[in-house]
N, C-alpha and C. Protein backbone atom coordinates (compact mmCIF):
# COMPACT_ATOMS: atom_id res chain seq x y z
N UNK A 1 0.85 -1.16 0.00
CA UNK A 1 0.00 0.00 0.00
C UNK A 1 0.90 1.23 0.00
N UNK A 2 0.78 2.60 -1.13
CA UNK A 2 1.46 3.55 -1.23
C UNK A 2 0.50 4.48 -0.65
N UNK A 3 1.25 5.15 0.16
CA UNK A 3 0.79 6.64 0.43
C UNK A 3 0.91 7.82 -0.64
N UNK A 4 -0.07 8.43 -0.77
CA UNK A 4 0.09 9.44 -1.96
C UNK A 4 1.05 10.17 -1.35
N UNK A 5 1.64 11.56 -2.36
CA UNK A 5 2.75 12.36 -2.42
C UNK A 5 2.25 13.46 -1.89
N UNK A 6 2.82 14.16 -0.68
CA UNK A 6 2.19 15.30 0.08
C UNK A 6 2.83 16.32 -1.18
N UNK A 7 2.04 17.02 -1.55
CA UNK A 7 1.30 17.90 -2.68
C UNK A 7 2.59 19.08 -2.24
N UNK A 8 2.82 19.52 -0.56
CA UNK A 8 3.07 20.62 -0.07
C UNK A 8 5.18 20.44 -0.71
N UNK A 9 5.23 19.33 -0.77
CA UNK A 9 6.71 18.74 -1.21
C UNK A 9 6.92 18.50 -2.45
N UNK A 10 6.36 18.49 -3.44
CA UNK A 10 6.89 18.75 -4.74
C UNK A 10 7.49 19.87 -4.98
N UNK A 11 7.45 21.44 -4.94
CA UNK A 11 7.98 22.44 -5.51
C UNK A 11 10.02 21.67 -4.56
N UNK A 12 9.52 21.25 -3.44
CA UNK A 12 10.96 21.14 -2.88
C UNK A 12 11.44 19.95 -3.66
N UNK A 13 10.85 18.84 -4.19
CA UNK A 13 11.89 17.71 -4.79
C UNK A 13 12.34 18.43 -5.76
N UNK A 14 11.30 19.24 -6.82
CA UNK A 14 11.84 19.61 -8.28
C UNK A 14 13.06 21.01 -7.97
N UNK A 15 13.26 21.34 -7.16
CA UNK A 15 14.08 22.03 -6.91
C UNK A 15 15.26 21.70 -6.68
N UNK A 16 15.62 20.07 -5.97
CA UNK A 16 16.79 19.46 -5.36
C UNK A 16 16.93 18.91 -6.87
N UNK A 17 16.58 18.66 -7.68
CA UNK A 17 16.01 17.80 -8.50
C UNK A 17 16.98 18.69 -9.45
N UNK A 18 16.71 19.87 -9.57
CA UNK A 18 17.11 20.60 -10.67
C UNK A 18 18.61 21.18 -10.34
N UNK A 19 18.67 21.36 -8.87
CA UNK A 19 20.25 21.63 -8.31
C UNK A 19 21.33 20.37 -8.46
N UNK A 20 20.45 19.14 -8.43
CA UNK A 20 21.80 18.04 -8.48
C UNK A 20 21.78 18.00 -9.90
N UNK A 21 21.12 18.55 -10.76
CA UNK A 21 21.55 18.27 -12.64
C UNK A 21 22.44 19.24 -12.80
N UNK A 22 22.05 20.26 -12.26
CA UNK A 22 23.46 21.32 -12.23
C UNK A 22 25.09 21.38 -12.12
N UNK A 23 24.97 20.43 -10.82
CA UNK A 23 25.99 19.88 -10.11
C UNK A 23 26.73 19.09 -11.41
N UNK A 24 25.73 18.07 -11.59
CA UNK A 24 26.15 17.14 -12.22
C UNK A 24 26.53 17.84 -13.74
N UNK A 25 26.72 18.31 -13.82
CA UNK A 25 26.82 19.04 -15.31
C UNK A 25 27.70 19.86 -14.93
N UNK A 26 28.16 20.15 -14.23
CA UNK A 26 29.71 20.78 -13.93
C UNK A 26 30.48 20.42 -13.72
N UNK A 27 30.68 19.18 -13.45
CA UNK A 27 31.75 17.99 -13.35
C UNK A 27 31.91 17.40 -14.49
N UNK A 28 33.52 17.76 -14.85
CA UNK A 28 34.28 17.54 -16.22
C UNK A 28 35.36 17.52 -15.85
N UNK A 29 36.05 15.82 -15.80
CA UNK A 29 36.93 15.52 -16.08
C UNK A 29 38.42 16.33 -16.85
N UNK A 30 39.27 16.76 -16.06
CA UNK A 30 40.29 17.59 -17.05
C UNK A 30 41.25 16.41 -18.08
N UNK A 31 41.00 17.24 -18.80
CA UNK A 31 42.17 16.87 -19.95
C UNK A 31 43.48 16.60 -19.52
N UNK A 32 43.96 15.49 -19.94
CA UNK A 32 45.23 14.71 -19.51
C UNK A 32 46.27 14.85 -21.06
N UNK A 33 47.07 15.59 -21.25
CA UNK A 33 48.04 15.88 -22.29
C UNK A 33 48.21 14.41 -22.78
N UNK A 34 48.20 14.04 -23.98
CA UNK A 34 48.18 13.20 -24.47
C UNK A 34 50.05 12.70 -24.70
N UNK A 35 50.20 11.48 -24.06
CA UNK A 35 51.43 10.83 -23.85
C UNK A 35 52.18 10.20 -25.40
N UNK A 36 53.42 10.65 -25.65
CA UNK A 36 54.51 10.30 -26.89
C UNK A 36 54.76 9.20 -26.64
N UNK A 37 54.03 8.27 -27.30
CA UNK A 37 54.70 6.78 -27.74
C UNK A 37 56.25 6.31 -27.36
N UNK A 38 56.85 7.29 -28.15
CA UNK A 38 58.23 7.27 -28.32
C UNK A 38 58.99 7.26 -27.30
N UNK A 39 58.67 8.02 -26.07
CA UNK A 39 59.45 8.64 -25.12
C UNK A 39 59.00 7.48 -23.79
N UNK A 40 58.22 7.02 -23.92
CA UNK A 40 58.13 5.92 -22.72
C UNK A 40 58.24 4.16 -22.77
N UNK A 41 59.05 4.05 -21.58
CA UNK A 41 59.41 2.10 -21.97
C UNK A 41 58.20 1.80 -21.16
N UNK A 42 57.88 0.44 -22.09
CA UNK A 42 56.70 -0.58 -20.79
C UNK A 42 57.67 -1.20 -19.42
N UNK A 43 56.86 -1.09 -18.64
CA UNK A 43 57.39 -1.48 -17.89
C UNK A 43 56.64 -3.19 -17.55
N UNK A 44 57.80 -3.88 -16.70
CA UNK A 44 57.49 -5.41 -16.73
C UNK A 44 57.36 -5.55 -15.56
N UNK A 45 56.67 -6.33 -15.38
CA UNK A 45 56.03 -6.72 -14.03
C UNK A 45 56.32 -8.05 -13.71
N UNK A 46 56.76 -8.48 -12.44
CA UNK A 46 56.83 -10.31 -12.09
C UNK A 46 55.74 -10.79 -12.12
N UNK A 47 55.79 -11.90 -12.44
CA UNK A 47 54.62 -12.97 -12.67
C UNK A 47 54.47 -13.53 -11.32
N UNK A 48 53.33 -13.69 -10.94
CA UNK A 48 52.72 -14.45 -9.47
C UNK A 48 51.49 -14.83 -9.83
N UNK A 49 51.46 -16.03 -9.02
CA UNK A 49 50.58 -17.22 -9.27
C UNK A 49 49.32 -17.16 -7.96
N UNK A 50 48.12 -17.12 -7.82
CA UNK A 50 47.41 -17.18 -6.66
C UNK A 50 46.84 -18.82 -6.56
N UNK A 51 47.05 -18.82 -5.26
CA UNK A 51 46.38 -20.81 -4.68
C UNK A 51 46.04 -20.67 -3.75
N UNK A 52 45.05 -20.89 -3.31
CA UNK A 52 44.58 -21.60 -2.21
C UNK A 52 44.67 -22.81 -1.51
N UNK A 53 45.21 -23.63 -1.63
CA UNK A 53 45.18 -25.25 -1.60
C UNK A 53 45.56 -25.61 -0.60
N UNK A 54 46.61 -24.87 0.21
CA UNK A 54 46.83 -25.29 1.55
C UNK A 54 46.74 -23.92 2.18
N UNK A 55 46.51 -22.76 1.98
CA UNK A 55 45.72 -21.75 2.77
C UNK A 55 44.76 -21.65 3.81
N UNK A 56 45.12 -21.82 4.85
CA UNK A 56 43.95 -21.77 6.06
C UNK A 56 43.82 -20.58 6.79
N UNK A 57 44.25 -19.43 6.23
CA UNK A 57 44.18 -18.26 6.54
C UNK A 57 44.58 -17.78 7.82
N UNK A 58 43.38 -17.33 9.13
CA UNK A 58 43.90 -17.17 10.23
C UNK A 58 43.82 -18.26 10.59
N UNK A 59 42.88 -19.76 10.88
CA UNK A 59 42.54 -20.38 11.30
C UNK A 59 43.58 -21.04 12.20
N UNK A 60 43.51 -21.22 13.52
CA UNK A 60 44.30 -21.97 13.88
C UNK A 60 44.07 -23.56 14.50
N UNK A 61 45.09 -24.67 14.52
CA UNK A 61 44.67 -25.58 14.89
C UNK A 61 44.85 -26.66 15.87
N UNK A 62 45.79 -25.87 16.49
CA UNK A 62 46.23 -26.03 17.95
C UNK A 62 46.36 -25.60 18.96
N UNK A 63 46.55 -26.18 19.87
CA UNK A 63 46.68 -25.13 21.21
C UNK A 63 47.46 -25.87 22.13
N UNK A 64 48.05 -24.62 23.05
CA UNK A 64 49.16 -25.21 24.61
C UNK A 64 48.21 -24.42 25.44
N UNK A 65 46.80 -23.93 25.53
CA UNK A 65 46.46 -23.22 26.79
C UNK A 65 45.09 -24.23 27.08
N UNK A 66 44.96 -24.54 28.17
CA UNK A 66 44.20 -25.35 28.92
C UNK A 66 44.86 -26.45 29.14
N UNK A 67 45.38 -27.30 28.41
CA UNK A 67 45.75 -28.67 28.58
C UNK A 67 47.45 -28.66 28.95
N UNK A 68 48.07 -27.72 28.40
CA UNK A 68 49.33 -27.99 28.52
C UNK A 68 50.37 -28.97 27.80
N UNK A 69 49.11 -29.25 26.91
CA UNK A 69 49.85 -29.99 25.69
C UNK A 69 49.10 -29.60 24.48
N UNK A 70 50.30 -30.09 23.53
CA UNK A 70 49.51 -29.76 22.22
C UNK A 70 48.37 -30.89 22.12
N UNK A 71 47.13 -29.92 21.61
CA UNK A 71 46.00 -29.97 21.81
C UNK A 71 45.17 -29.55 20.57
N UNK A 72 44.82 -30.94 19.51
CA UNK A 72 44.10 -29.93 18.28
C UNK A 72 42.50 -29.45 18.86
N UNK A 73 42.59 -27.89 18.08
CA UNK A 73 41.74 -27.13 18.94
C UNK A 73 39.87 -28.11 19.20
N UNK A 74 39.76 -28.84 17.80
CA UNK A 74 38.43 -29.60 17.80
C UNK A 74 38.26 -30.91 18.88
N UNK A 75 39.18 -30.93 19.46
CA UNK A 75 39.45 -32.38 20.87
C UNK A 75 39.32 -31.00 22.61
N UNK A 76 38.91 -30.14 22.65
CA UNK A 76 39.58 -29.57 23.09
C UNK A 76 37.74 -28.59 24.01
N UNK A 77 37.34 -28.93 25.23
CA UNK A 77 36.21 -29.15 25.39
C UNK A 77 35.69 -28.07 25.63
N UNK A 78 36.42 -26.83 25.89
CA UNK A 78 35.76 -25.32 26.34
C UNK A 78 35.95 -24.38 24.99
N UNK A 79 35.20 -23.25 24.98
CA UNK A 79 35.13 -22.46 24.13
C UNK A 79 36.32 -21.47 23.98
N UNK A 80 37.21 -21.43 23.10
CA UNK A 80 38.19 -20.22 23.21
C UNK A 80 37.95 -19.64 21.70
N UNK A 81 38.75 -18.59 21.94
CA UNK A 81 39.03 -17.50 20.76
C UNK A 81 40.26 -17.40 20.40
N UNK A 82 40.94 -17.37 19.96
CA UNK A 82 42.27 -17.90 19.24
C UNK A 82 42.56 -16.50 18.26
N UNK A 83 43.86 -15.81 18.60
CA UNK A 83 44.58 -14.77 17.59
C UNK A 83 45.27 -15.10 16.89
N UNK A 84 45.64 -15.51 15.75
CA UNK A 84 46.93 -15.98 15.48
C UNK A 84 48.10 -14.85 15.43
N UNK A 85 49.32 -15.28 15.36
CA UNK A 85 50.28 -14.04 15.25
C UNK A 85 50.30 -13.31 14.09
N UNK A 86 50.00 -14.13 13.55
CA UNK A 86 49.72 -13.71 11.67
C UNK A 86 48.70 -12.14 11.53
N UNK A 87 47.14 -12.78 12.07
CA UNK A 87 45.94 -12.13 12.33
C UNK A 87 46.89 -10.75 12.81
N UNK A 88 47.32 -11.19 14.31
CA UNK A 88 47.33 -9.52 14.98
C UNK A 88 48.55 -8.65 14.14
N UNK A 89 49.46 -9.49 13.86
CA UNK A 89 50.42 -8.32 12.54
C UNK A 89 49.80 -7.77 11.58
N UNK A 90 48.67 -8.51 10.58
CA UNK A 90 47.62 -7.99 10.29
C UNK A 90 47.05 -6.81 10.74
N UNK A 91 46.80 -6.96 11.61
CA UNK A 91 45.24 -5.78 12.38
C UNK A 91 45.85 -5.23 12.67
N UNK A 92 47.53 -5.02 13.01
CA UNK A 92 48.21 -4.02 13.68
C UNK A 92 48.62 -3.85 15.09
N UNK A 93 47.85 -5.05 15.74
CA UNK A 93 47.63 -5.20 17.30
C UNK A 93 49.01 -5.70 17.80
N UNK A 94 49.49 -4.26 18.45
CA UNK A 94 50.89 -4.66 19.35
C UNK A 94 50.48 -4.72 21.30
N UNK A 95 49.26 -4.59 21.35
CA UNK A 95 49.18 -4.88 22.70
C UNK A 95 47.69 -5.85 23.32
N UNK A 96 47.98 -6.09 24.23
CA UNK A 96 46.86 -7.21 24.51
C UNK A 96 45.20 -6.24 24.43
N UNK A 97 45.45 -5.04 24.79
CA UNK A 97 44.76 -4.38 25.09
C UNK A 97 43.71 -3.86 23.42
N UNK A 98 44.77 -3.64 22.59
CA UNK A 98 44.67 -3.74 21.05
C UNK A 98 44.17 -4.68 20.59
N UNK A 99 44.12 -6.25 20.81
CA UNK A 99 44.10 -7.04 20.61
C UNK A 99 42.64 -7.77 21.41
N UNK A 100 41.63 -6.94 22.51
CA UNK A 100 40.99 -7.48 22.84
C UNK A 100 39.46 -6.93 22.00
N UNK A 101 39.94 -5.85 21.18
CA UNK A 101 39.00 -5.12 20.41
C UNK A 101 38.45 -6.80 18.96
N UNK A 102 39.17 -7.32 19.27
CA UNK A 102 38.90 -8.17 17.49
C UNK A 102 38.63 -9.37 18.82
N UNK A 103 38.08 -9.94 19.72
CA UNK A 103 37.35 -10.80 20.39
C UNK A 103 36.04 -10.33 20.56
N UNK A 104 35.26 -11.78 20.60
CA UNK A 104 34.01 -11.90 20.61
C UNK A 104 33.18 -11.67 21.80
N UNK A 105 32.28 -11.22 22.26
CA UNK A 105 32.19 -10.63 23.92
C UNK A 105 33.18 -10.12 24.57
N UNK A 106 33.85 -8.95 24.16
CA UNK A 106 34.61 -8.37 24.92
C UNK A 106 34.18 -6.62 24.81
N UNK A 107 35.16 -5.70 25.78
CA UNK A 107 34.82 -4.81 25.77
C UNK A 107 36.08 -4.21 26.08
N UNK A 108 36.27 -2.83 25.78
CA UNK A 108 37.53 -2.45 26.00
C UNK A 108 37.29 -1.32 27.32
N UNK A 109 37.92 -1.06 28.24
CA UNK A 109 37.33 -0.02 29.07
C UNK A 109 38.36 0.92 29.06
């Protein structure tokens, strides 16, 4: 179900209406001097290959905290949250405190 168009708001759409065509019609791209063939080398780029195949990203799959032994994390009976070192060089996180912002129920005070 549509509500009709309050009558009192048209002169204001066709007005915004007519200021953003304006806008938009003054925006022009500048001219970029057109580049001499002659005077520039290509440049070469290294070749790199993308795989996934043994990529597990952050995921980690062990642990030494609770048990005191290595411990793959799916044998492993309480709930944790796991940073990898990888992750926090990533995110930038040099302190625990940095580092409690990217956990799940936490709060920083």
């Amino acid at each position: 179900m549509t509500t009709p168009a309050n009558p009192a708001r048209v002169p204001v759409r066709v007005a915004l209406l007519l200021i953003s065509l304006g806008a938009a019609h003054a925006q022009v791209a500048p001219l970029l001097p057109a580049a001499s063939a002659g005077n520039e080398e290509a440049i070469v780029l290294s070749p790199f290959t993308v795989s996934s195949e043994k990529d597990t990203g952050y995921a980690a799959t062990e642990t030494l905290a609770g048990t005191r032994l290595r411990t793959d994390l799916r044998d492993v009976a309480s709930a944790m949250s796991v940073l990898t070192p990888e992750m926090l060089r990533d995110l930038g996180a040099h302190s625990i405190d940095e580092a409690v912002a990217f956990l799940p129920s936490s709060d920083q005070l």
